[in-house]
C-alpha atoms as a PDB file:
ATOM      1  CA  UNK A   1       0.000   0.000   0.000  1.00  0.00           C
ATOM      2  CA  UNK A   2       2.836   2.294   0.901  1.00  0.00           C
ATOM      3  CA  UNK A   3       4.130   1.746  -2.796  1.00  0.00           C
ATOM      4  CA  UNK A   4       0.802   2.759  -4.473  1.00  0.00           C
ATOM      5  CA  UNK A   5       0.339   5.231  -2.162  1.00  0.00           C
ATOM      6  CA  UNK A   6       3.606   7.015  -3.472  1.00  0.00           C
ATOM      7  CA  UNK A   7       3.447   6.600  -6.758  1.00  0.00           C
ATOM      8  CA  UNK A   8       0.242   7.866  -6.544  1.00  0.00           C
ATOM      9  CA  UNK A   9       1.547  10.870  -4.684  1.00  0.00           C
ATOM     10  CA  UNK A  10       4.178  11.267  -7.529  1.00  0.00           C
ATOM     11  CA  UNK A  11       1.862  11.184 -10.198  1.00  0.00           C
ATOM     12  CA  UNK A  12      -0.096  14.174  -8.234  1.00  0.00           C
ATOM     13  CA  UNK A  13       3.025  16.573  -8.222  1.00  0.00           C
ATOM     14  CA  UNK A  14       4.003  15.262 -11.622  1.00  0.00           C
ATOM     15  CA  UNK A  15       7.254  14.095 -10.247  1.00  0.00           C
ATOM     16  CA  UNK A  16       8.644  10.894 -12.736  1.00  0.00           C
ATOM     17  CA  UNK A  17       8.727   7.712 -11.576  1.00  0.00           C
ATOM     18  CA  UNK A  18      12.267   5.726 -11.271  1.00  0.00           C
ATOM     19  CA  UNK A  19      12.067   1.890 -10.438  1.00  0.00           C
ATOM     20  CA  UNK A  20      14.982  -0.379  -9.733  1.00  0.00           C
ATOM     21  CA  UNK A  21      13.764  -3.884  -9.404  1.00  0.00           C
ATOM     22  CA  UNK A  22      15.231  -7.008  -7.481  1.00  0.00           C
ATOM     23  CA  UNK A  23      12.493  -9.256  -6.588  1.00  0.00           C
ATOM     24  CA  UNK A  24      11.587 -12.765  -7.204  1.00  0.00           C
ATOM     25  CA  UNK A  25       8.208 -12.130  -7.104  1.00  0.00           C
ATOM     26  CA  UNK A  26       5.368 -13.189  -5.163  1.00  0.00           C
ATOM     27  CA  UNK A  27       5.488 -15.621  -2.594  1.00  0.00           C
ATOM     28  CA  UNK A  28       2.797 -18.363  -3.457  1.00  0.00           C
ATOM     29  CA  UNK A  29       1.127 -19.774   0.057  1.00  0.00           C
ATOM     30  CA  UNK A  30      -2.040 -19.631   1.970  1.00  0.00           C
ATOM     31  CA  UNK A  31      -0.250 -17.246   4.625  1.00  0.00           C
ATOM     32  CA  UNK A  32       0.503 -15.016   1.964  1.00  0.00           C
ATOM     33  CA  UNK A  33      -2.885 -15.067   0.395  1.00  0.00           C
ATOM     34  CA  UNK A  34      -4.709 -14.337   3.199  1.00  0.00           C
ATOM     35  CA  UNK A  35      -2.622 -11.194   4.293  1.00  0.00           C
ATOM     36  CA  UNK A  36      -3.838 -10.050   0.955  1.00  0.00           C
ATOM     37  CA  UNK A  37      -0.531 -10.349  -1.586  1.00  0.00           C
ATOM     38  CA  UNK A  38      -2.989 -10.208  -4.267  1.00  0.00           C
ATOM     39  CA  UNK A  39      -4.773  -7.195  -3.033  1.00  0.00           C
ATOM     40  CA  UNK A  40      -2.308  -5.559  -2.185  1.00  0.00           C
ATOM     41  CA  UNK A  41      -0.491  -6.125  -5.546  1.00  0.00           C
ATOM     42  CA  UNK A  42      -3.798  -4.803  -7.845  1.00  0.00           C
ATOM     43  CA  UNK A  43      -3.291  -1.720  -5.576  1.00  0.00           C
ATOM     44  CA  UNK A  44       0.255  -1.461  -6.681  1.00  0.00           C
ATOM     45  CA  UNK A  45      -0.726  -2.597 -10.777  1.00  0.00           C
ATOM     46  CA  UNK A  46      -3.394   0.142 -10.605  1.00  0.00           C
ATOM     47  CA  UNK A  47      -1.349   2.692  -9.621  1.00  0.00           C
ATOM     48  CA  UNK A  48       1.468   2.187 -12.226  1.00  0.00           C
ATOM     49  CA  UNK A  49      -1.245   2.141 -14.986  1.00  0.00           C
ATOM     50  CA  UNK A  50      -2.811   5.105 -13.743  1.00  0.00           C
ATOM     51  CA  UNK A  51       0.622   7.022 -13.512  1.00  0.00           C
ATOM     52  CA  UNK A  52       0.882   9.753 -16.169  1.00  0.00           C
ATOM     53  CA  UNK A  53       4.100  11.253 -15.395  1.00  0.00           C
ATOM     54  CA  UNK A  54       7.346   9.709 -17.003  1.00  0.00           C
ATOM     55  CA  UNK A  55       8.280   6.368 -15.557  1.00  0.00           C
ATOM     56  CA  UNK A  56      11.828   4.681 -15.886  1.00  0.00           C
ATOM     57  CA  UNK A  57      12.360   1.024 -15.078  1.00  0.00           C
ATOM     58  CA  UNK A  58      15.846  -0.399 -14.242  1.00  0.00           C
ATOM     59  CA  UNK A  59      15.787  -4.354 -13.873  1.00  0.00           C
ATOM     60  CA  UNK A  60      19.092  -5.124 -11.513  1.00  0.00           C
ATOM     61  CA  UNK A  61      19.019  -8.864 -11.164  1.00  0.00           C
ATOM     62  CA  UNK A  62      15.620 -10.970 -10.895  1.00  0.00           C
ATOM     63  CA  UNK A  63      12.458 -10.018 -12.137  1.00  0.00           C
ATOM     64  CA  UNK A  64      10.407 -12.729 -12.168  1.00  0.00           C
ATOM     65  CA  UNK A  65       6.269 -13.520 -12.623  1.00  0.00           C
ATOM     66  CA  UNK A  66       3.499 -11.310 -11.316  1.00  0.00           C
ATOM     67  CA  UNK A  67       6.004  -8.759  -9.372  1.00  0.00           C
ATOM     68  CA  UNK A  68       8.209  -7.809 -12.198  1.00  0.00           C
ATOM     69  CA  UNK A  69       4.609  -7.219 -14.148  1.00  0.00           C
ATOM     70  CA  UNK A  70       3.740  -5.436 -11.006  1.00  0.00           C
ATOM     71  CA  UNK A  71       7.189  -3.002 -11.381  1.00  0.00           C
ATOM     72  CA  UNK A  72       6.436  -0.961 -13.893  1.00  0.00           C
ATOM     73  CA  UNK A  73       7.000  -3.341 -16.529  1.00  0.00           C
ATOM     74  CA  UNK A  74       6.863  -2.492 -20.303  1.00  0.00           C
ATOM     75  CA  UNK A  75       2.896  -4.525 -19.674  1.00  0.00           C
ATOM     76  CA  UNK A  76       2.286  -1.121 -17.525  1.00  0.00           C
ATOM     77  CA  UNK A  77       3.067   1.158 -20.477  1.00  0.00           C
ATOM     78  CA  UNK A  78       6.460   2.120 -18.742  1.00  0.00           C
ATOM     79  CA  UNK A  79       8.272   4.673 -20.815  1.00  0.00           C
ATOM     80  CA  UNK A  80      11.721   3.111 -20.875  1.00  0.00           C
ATOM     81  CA  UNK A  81      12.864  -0.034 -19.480  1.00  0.00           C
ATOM     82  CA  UNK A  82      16.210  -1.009 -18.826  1.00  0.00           C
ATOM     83  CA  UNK A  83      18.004  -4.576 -17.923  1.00  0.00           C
ATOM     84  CA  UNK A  84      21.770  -5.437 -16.617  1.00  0.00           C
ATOM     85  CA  UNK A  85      23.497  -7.941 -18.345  1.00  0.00           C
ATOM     86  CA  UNK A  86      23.494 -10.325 -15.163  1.00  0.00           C
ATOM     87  CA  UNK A  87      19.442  -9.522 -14.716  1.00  0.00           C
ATOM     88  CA  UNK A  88      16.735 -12.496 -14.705  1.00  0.00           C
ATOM     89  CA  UNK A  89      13.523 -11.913 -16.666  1.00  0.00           C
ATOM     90  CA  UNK A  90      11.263 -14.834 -16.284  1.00  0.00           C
ATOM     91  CA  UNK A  91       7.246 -15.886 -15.655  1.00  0.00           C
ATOM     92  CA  UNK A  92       9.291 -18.005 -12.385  1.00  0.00           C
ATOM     93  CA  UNK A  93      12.932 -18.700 -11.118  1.00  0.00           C
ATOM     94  CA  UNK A  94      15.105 -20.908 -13.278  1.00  0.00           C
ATOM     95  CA  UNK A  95      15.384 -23.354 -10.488  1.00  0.00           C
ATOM     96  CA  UNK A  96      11.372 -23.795 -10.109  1.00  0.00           C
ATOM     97  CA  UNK A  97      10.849 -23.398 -13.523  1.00  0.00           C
ATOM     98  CA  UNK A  98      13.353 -26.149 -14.725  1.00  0.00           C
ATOM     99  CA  UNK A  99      12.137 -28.696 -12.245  1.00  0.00           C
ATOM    100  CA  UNK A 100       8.794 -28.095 -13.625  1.00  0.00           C
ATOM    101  CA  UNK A 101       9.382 -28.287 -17.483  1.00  0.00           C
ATOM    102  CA  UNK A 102      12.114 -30.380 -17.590  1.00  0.00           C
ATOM    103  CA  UNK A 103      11.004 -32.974 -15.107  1.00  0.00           C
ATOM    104  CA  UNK A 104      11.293 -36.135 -17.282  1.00  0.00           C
ATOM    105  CA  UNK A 105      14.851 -35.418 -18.342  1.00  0.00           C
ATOM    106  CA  UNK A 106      16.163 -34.716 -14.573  1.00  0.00           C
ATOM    107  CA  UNK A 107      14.464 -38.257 -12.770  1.00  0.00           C
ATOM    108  CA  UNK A 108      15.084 -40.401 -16.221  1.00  0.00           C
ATOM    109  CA  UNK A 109      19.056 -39.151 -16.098  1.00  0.00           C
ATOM    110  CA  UNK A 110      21.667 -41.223 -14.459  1.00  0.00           C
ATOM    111  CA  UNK A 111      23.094 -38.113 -12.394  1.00  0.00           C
ATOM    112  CA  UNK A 112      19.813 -36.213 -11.581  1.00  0.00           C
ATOM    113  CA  UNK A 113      21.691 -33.370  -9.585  1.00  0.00           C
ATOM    114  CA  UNK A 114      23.882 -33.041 -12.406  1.00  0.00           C
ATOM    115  CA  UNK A 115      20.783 -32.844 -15.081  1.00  0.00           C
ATOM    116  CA  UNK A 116      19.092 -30.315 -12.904  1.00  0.00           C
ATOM    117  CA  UNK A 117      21.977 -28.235 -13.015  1.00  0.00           C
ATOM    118  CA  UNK A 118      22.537 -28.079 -16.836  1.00  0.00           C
ATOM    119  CA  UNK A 119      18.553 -28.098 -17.251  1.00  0.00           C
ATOM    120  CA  UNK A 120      18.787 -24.476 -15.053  1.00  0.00           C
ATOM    121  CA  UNK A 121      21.905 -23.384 -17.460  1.00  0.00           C
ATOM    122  CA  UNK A 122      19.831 -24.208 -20.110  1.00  0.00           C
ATOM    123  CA  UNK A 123      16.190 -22.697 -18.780  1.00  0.00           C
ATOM    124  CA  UNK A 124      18.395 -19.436 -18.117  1.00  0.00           C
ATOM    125  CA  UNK A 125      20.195 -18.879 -21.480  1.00  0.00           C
ATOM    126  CA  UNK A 126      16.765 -19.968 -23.291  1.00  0.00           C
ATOM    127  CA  UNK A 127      14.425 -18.413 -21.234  1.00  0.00           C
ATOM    128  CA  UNK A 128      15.180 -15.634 -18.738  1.00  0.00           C
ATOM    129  CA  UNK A 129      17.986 -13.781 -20.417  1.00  0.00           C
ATOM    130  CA  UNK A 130      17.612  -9.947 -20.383  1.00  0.00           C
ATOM    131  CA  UNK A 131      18.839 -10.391 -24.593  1.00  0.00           C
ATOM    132  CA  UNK A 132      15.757 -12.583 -24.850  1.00  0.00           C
ATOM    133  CA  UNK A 133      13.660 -10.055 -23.353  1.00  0.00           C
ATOM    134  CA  UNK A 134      15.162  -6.984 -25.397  1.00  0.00           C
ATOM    135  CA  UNK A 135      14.519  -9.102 -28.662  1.00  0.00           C
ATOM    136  CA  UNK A 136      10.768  -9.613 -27.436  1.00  0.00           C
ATOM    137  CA  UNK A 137      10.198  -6.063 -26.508  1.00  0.00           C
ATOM    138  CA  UNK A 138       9.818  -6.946 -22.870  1.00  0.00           C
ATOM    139  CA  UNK A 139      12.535  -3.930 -22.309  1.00  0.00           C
ATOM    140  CA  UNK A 140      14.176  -1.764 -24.531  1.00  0.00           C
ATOM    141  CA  UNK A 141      17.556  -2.675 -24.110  1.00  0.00           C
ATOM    142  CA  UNK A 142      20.578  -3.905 -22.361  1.00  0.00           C
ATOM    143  CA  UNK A 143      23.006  -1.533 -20.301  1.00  0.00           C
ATOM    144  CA  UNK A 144      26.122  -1.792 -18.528  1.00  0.00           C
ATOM    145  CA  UNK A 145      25.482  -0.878 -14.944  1.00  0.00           C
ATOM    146  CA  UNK A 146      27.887   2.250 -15.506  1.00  0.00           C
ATOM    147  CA  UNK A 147      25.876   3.608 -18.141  1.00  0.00           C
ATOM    148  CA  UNK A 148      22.770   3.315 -15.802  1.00  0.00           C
ATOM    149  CA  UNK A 149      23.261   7.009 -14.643  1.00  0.00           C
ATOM    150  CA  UNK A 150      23.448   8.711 -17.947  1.00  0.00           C
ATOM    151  CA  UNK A 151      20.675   6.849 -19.732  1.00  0.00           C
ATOM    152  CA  UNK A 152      18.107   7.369 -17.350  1.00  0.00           C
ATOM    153  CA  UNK A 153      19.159  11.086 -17.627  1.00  0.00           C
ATOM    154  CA  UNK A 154      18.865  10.964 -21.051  1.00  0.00           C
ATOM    155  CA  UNK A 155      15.292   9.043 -20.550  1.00  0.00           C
ATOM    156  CA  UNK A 156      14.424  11.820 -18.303  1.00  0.00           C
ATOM    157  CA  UNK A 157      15.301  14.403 -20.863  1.00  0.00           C
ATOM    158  CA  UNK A 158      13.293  12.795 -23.427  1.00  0.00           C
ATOM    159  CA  UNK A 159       9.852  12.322 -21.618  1.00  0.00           C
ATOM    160  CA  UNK A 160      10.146  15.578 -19.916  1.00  0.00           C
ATOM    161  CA  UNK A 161       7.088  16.837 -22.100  1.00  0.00           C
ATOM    162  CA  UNK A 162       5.506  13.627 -22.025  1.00  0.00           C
ATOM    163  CA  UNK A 163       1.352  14.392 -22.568  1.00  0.00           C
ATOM    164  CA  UNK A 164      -0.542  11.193 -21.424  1.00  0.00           C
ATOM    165  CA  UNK A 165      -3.236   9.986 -24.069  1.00  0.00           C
ATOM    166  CA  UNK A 166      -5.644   8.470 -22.017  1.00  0.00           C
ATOM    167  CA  UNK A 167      -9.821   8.258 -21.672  1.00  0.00           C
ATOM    168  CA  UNK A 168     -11.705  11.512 -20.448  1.00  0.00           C
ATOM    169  CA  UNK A 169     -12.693  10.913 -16.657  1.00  0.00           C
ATOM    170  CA  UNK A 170     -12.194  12.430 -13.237  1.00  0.00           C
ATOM    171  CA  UNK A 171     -10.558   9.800 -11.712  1.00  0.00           C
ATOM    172  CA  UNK A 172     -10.062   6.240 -12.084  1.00  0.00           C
ATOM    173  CA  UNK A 173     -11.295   3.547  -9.206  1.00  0.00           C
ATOM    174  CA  UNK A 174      -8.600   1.856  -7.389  1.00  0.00           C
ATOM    175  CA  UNK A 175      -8.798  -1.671  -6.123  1.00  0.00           C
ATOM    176  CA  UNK A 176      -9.408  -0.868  -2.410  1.00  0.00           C
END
């Protein structure tokens, strides 16, 4: 709520929005469902979407499922998105994710630990490579952590005049 809240607050003053993201995204459980995860993360969707003012997305590291949709993803009509060359894009963690789709291969082999290994090598370099994302359009390119400064000057720069298209109304609803 606190992050809705201040993006919301943002949007209000027009001040641009900057995210860095390191998350491995929601927690599945019941614990987590009943203090309201989902709830909590429409509030934090909706307020991205509604957010007019320029926003800037830096993926660090992992950025996996619902929460990296949830960080002002290119999905939430972020203006530029950025990704480190060591950065995880992904629907889930390679780990979860190759025990899952590649479940045959690891019990069938004669060194399963080993086969789980190269099966989350190969998940990785197939699947949640920041390359793989630029070439889908999940981001809009890849960028040396050093460069990270100037560019999102440079996005700043750009989108400084940015004039929102969006639907005549007073205000939208938020998931309360």
């Amino acid at each position: 709520d606190k992050a809705a809240r201040f993006i919301r607050y943002c949007d209000a003053f027009n001040i641009p929005l900057c995210t860095l993201v390191d998350l491995p995204g929601y927690l599945p459980g019941i614990d987590q469902e009943h203090a309201g995860v989902i709830r909590h993360g429409a509030k934090l969707l909706y307020a991205y979407s509604e957010a007019s003012v320029p926003k800037m997305t830096v993926i660090l590291r992992k950025a996996y499922g619902g929460g990296y949709i949830a960080m002002s993803s290119r999905h939430l009509r972020a203006d530029f998105v950025f990704a480190w060359p060591g950065a995880e894009i992904a629907v889930m963690g390679p780990e979860g994710a190759a025990n899952i789709i590649f479940r045959k291969e690891i019990t069938e082999a004669a060194n399963p630990d080993e086969m789980r290994k190269l099966k989350v090598e190969e998940y990785k370099e197939k699947f949640a490579n920041p390359y793989v994302a630029a070439a889908k359009g999940y981001i809009d390119t890849v960028i040396e952590p050093e460069e990270t400064r100037k560019l999102l000057l440079h996005a700043l720069e750009v989108s400084s005049n940015k004039v929102a298209d969006r639907p005549f109304k007073k205000h939208g609803i938020p998931p309360f």
